[in-house]
Protein backbone atom coordinates (compact mmCIF):
# COMPACT_ATOMS: atom_id res chain seq x y z
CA UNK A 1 -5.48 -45.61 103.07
CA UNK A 2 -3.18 -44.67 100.50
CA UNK A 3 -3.43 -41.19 98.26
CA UNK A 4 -5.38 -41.51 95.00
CA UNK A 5 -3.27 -39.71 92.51
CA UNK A 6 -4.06 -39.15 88.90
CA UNK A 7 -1.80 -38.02 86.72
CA UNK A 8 -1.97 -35.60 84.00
CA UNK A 9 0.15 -35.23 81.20
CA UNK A 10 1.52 -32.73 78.94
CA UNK A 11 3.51 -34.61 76.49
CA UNK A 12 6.30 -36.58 78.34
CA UNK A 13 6.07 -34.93 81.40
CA UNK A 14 3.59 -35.61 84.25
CA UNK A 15 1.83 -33.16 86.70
CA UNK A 16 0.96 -34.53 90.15
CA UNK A 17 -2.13 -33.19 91.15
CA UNK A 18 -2.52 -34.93 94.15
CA UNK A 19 -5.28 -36.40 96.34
CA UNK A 20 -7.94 -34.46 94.16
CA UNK A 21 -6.90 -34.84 90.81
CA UNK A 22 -8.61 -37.75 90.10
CA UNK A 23 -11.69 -35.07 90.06
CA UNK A 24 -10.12 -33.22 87.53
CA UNK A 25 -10.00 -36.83 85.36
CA UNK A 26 -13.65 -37.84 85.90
CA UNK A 27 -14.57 -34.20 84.63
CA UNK A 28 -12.55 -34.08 81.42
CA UNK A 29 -14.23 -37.75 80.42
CA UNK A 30 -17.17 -36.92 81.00
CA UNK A 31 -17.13 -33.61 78.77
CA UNK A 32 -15.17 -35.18 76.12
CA UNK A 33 -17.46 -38.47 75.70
CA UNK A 34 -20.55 -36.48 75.79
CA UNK A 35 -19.14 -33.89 73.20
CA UNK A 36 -17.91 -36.01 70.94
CA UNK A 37 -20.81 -38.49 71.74
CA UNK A 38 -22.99 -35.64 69.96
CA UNK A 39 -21.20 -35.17 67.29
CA UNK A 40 -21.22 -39.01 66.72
CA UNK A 41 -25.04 -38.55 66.72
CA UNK A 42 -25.12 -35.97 64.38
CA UNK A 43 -23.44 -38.17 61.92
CA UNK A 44 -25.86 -41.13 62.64
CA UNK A 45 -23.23 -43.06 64.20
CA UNK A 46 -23.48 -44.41 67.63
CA UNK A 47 -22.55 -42.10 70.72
CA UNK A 48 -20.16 -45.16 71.66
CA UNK A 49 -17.98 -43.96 68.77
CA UNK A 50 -17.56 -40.78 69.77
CA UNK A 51 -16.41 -41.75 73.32
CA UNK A 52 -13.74 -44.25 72.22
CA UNK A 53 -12.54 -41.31 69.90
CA UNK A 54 -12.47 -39.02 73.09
CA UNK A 55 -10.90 -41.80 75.01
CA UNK A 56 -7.79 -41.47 72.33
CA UNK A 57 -7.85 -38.20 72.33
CA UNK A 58 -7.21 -37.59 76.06
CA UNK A 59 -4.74 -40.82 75.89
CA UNK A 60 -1.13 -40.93 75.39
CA UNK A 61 -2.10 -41.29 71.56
CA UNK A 62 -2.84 -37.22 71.23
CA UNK A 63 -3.09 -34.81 74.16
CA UNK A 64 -1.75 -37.34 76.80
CA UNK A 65 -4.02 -35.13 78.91
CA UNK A 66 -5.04 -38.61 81.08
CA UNK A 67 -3.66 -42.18 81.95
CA UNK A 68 -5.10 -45.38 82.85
CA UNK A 69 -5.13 -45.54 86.90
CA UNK A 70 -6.49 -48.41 89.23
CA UNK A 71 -9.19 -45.91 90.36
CA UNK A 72 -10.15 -45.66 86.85
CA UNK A 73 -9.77 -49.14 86.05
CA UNK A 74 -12.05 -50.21 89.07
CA UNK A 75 -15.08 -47.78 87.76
CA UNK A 76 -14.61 -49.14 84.53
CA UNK A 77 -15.19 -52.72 85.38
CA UNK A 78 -18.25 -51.30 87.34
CA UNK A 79 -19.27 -49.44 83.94
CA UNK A 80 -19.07 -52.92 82.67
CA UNK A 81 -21.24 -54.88 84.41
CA UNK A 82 -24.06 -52.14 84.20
CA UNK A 83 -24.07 -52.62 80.93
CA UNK A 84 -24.52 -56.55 80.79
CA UNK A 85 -27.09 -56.13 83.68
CA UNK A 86 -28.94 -53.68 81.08
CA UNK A 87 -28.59 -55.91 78.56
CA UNK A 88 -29.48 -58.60 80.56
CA UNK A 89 -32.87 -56.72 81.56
CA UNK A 90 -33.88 -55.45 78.17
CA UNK A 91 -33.82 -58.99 76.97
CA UNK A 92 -37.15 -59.72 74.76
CA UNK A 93 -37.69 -63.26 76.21
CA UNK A 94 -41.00 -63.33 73.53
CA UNK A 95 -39.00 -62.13 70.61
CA UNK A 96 -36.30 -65.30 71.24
CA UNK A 97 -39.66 -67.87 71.12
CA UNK A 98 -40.93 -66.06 67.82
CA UNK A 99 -38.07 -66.18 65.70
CA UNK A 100 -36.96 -69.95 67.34
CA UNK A 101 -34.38 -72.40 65.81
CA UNK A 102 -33.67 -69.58 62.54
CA UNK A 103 -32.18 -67.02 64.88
CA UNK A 104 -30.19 -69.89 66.87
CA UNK A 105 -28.60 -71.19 63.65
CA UNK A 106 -27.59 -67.93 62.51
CA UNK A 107 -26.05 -66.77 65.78
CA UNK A 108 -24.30 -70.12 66.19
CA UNK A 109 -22.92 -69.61 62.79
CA UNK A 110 -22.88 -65.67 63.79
CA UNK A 111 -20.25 -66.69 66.77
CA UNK A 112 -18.16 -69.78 65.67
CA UNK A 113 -17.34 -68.39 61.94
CA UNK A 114 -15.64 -65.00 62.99
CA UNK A 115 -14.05 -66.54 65.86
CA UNK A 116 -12.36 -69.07 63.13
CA UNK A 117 -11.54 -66.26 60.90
CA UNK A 118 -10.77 -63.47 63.06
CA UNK A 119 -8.57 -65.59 65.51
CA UNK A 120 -7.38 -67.23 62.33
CA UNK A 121 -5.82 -63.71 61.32
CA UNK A 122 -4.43 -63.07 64.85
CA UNK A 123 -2.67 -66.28 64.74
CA UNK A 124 -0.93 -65.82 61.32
CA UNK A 125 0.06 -62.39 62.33
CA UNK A 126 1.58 -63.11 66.08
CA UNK A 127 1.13 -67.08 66.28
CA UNK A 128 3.64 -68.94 68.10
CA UNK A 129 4.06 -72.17 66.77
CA UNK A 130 1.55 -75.05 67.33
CA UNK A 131 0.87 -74.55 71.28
CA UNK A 132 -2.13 -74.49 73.67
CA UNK A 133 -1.58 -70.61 74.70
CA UNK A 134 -0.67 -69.83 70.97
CA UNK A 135 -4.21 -71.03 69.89
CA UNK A 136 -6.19 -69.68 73.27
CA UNK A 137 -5.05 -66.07 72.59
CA UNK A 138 -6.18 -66.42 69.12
CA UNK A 139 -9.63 -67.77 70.11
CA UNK A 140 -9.79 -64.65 72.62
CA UNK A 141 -9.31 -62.35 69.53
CA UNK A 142 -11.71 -64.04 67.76
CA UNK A 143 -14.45 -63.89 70.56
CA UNK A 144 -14.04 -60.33 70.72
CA UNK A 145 -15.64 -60.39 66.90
CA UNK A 146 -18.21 -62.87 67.91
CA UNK A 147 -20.77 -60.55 69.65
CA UNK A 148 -22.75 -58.14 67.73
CA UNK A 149 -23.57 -54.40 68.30
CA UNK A 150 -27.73 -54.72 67.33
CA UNK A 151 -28.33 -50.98 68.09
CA UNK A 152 -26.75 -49.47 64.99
CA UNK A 153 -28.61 -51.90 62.81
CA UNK A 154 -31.68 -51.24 64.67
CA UNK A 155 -31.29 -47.36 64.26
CA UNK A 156 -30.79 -47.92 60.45
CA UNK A 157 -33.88 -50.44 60.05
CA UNK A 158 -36.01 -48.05 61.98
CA UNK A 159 -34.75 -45.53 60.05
CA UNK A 160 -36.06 -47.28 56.49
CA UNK A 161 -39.48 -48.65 58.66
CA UNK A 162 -38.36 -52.07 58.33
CA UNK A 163 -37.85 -53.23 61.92
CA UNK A 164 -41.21 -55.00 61.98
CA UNK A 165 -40.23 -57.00 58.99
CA UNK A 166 -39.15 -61.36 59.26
CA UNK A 167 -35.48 -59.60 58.26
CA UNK A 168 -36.05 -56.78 61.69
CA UNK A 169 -37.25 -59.17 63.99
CA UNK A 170 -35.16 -62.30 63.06
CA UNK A 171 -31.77 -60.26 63.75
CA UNK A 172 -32.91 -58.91 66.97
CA UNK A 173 -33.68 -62.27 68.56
CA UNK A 174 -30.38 -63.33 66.69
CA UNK A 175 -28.24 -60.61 68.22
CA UNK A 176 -29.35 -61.48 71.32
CA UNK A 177 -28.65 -65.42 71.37
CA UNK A 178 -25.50 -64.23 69.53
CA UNK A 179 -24.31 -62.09 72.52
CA UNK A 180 -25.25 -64.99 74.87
CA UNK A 181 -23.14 -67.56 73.27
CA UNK A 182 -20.40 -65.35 72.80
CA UNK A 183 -20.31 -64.68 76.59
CA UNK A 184 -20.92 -68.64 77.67
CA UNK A 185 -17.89 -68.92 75.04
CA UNK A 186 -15.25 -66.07 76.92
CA UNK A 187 -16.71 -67.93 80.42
CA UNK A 188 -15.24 -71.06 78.79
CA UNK A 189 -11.74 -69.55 77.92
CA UNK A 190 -11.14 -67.63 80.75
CA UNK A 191 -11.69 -70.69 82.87
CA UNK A 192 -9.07 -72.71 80.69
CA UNK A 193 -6.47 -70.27 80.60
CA UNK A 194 -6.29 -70.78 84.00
CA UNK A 195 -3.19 -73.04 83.25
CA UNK A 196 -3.52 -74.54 87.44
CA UNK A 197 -7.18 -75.86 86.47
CA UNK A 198 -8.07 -78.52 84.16
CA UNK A 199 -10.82 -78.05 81.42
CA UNK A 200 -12.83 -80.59 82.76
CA UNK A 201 -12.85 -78.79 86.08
CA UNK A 202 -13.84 -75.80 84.06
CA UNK A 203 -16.73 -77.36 82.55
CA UNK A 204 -17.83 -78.27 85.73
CA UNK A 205 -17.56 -75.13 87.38
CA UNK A 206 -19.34 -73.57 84.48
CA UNK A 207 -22.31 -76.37 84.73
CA UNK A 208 -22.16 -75.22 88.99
CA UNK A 209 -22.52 -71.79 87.89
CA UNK A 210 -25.58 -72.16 85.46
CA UNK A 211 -27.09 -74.76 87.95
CA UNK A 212 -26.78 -71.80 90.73
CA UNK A 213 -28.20 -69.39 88.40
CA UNK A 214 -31.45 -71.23 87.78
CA UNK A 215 -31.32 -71.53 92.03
CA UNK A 216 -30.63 -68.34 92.61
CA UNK A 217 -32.93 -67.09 89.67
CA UNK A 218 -35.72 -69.00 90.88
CA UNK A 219 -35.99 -67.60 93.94
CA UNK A 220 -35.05 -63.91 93.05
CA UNK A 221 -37.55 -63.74 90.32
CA UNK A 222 -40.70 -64.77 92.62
CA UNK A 223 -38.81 -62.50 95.46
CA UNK A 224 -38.95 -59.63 93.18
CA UNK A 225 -42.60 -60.60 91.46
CA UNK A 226 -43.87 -60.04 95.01
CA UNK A 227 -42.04 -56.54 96.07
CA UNK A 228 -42.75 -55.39 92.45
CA UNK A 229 -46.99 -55.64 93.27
CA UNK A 230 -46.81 -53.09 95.27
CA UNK A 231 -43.53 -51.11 95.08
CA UNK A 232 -42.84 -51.90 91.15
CA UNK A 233 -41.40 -47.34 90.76
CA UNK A 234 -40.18 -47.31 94.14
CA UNK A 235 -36.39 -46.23 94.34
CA UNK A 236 -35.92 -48.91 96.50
CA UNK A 237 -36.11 -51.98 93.81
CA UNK A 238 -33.33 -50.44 91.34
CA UNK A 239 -31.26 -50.50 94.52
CA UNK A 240 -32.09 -53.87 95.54
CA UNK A 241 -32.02 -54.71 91.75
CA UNK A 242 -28.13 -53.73 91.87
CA UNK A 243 -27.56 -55.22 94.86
CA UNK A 244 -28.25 -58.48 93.36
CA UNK A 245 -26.14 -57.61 89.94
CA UNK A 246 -22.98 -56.84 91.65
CA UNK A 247 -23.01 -60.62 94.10
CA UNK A 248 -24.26 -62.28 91.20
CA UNK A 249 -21.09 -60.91 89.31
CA UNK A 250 -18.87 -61.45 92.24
CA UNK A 251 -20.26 -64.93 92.96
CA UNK A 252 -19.37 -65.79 89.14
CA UNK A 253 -15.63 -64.58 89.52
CA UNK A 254 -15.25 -65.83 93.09
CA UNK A 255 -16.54 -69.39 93.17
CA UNK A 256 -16.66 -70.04 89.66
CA UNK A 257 -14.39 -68.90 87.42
CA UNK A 258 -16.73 -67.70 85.22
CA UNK A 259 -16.63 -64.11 83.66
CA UNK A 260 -18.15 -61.55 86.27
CA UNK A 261 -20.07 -59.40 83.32
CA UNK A 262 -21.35 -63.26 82.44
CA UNK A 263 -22.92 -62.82 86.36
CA UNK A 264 -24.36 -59.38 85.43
CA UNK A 265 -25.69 -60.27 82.09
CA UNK A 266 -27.92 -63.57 83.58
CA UNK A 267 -28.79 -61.44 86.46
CA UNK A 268 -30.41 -59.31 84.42
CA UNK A 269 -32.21 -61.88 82.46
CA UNK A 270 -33.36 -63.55 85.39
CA UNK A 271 -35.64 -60.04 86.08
CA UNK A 272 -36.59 -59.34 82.42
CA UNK A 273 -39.57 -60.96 82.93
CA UNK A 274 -40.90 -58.73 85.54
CA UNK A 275 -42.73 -56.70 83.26
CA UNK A 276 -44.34 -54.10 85.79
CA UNK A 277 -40.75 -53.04 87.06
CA UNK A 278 -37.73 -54.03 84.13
CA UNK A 279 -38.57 -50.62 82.22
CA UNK A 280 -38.14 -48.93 85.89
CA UNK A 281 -34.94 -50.55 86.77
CA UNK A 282 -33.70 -50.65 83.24
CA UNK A 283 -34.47 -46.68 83.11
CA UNK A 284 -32.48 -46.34 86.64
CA UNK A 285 -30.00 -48.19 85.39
CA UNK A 286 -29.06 -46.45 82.29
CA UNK A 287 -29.14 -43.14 84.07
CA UNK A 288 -26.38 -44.23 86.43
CA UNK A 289 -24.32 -46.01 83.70
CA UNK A 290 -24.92 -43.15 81.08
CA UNK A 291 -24.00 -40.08 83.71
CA UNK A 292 -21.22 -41.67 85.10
CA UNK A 293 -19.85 -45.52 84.58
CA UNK A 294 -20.12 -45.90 80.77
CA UNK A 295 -18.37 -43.13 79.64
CA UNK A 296 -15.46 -44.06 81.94
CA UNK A 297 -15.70 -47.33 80.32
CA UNK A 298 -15.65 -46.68 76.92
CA UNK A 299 -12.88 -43.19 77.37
CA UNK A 300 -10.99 -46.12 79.23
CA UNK A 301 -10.27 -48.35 76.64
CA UNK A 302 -9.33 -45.14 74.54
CA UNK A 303 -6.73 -44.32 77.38
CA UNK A 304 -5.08 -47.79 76.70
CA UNK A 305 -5.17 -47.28 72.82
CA UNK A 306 -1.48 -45.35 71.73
CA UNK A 307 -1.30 -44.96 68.37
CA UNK A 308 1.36 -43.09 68.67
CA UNK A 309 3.21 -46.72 68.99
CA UNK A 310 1.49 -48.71 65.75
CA UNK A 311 3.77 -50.11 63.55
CA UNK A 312 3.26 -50.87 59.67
CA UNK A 313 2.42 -54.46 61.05
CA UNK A 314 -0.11 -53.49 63.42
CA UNK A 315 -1.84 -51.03 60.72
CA UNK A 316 -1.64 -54.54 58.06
CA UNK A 317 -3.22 -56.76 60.69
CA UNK A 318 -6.02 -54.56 60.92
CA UNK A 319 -7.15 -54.03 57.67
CA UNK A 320 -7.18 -58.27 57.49
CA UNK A 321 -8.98 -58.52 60.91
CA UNK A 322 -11.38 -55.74 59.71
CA UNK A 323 -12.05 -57.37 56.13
CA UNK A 324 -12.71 -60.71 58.23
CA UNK A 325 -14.51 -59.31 60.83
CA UNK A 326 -17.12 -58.47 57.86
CA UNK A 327 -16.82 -60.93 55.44
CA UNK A 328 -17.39 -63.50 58.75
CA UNK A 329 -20.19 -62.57 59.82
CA UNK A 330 -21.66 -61.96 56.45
CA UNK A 331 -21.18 -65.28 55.56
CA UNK A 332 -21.89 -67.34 58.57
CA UNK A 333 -25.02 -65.40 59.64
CA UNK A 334 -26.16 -65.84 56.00
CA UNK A 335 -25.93 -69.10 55.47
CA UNK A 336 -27.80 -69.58 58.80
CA UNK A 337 -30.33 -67.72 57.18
CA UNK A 338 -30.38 -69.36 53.83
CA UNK A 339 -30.78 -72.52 55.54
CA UNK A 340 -34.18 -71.96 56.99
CA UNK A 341 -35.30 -70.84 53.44
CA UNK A 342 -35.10 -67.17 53.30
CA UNK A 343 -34.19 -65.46 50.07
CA UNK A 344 -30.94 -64.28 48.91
CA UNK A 345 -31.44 -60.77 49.67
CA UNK A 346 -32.89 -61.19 52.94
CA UNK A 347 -30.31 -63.76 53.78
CA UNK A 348 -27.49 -60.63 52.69
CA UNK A 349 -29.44 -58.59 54.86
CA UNK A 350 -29.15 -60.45 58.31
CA UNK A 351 -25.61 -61.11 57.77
CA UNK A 352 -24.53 -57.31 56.96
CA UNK A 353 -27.21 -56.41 59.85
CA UNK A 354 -25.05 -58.31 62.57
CA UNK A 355 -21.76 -56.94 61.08
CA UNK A 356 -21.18 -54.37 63.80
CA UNK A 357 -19.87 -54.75 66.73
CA UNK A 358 -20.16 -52.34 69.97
CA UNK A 359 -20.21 -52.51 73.36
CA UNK A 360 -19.52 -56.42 73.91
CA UNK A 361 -16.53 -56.53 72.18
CA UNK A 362 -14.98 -53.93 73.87
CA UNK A 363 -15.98 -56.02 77.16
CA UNK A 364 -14.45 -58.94 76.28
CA UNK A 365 -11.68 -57.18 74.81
CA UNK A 366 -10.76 -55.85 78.36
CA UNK A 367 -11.42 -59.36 79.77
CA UNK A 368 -8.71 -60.71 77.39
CA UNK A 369 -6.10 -57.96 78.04
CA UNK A 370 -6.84 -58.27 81.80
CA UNK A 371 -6.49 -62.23 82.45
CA UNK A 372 -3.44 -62.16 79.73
CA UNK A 373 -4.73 -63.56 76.82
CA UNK A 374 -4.93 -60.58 74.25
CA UNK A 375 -1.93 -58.25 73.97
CA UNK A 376 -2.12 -54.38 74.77
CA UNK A 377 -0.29 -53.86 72.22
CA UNK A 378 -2.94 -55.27 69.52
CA UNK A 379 -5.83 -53.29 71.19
CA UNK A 380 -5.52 -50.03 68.86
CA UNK A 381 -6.34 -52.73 65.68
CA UNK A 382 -9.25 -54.05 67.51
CA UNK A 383 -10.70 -50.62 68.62
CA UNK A 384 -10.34 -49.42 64.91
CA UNK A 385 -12.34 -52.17 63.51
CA UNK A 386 -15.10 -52.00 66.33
CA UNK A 387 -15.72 -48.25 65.11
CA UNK A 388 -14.85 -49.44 61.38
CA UNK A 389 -17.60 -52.04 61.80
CA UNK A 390 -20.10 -49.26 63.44
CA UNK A 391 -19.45 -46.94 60.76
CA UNK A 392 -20.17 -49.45 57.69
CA UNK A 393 -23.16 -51.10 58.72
CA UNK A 394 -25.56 -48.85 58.24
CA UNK A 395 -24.19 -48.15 55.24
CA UNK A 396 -24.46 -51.60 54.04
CA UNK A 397 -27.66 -52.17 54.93
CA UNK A 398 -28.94 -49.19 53.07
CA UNK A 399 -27.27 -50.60 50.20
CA UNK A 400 -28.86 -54.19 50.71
CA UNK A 401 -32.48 -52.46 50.63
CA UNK A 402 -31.60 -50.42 47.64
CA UNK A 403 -33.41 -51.93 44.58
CA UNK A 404 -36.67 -52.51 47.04
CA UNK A 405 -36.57 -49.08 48.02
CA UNK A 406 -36.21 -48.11 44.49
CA UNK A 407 -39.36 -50.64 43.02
CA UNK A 408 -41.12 -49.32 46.13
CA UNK A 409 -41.20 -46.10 45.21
């Protein structure tokens, strides 16, 4: 077995620190995400802020204190599908039934009208010419800005008591579809880009792969609805509950070309039901992925973000991709909304409410720099509007509220 090094830098110049040092890495993540998570929190921004900033900071964009490794890369991907399993889990099955066809239309809309406009913008930027890769590396861009960061908006409407209202509950169950179509959609494109199969091969595959989830689910769920009478906060089920996270995300990659978080994600759905045991697993989960995956994750993708490299061009294309990454899903989510009669206001609301974007993006992000399809060198304009987009939702939504909150009081 070869020697894991990690290297540390100091400017231009690299320190080997050996067998060890990638010790020495984990530590200075962890105690820069969680720092800098805090003072994200103190600020009423999301703690995922802070650890992308940390991220660049330890990067080759300030300190150069770290660099992306394979050993790094490999817990990342692991951070990754954690998350989408805990996602997966948390899924209000109830809340999708209540809400119904409005919260579909809007997070069709939601998806379809920022990957238009957003992978519109990458391809007038770096578009070459009227080909198939040309337009599938656009449509990657674009799905990264199709998902949509509910938490933030969730913190804000809690904040102002309105989560209970049709405007709270209709962009929950929205976010949710919204993150589900987006990942059937980056399933889709990473099968295609696969220039050696053919899309309708891919479409196949795909069907194979939900078929073999409804199996698979089948069987798990009533497996687990019967170990979860009588050992529902035993240790054991969060293990087993893993277990069956990671092969469903394998089997996804393996035998069907399908994105491996997409594995995680349904995996998780498939137990969400399981009321007497989800908030135990869920709970085990996010200990794990909050101690030690998901801050690797997210200080990852700061490690692969140099600014020191942006050019003028770069800094242009993300002001566009940031203005359309708003006015996108402002517009599509409200017209959704408009459509099954709600007012004007409450129609502005939804759409500013699914503005941000988070975690998700960052995923597929990675999934499009990884298979090819989204260049590195693009990745410090996408991370800036991801924390733009955190950082001016709330903000918006206050605003939107601002003439009830006034006739209120």
């Amino acid at each position: 077995m070869g020697e894991i090094v990690s290297p540390i830098f100091h400017g231009k110049r690299a320190f080997n620190l050996g067998a060890y040092g990638y010790l020495l890495a984990i530590a200075l993540i962890l105690l820069f995400t969680k720092l800098f998570g805090i003072a994200s929190a103190k600020v009423h921004m999301p703690q995922v802020v802070g650890a992308l900033v940390a991220g660049v900071l330890l990067g080759p964009s300030c300190l150069g204190l770290l660099e992306e490794s394979d050993f790094l890369t490999k817990v990342s991907e692991i951070g990754v599908i954690m998350l989408m399993f805990t996602a997966g889990i948390d899924t209000d099955i109830s809340e999708l039934k209540k809400t119904g066809p409005a919260a579909l239309l809007i997070a069709t809309l939601g998806v379809f009208v920022p990957i238009l406009g957003c992978g519109g913008a990458y391809y007038l930027f770096f578009g070459t010419g009227f080909n198939f890769q040309a337009f599938l590396n656009s449509a990657f861009v674009g799905v990264v800005f199709a998902a949509t960061s509910v938490s933030i908006t969730v913190e804000t409407l809690n904040e102002m008591g309105k989560i209970k209202s049709n405007v709270g509950a209709t962009l929950l169950a929205a976010a949710i579809i919204d993150d589900i179509i987006g990942i059937i959609v980056l399933s889709v494109l990473t099968g295609v880009s696969d220039k050696s199969v053919s899309p309708l091969l891919v479409t196949f595959k795909i069907f194979l792969f939900f078929t073999f989830t409804a199996v698979v689910g089948f069987i798990v769920y009533h497996l687990f609805k019967r170990i979860a009478i009588h050992h529902s906060h035993n240790r054991r089920i969060a293990v087993w509950a893993l277990a069956f996270c990671l092969i469903m995300a394998y089997c996804a990659e393996r035998f069907f070309g399908v994105a491996d978080i997409t594995g995680a994600y349904f995996a998780g759905v498939i137990l969400c039901n399981l009321t007497n045991m989800r908030q135990y697993v869920a709970k085990k989960m996010t200990v794990a992925s909050y101690l030690f995956f998901s801050p690797i994750f997210f200080a990852g993708i700061g490690l692969r973000t140099n600014l020191s490299g942006i050019t003028v061009k770069i800094l242009f294309f993300a002001v566009i991709l940031f203005i359309m990454a708003v006015v996108t899903k402002v517009i599509g989510c409200g017209i959704g909304a408009r459509l099954f009669k709600m007012s004007k206001k409450d129609s502005l609301r939804v759409g500013v409410g699914m503005v941000a974007r988070g975690e998700v993006a960052l995923m597929v992000a990675q999934k499009g720099i990884t298979s090819g399809n989204i260049n590195p060198d693009i990745l410090p304009a996408i991370v800036l509007c991801i924390i733009l987009a955190a950082l001016i939702t709330p903000i918006l939504l206050k605003l939107s509220y601002k003439d009830k909150t006034k006739s209120a009081a």
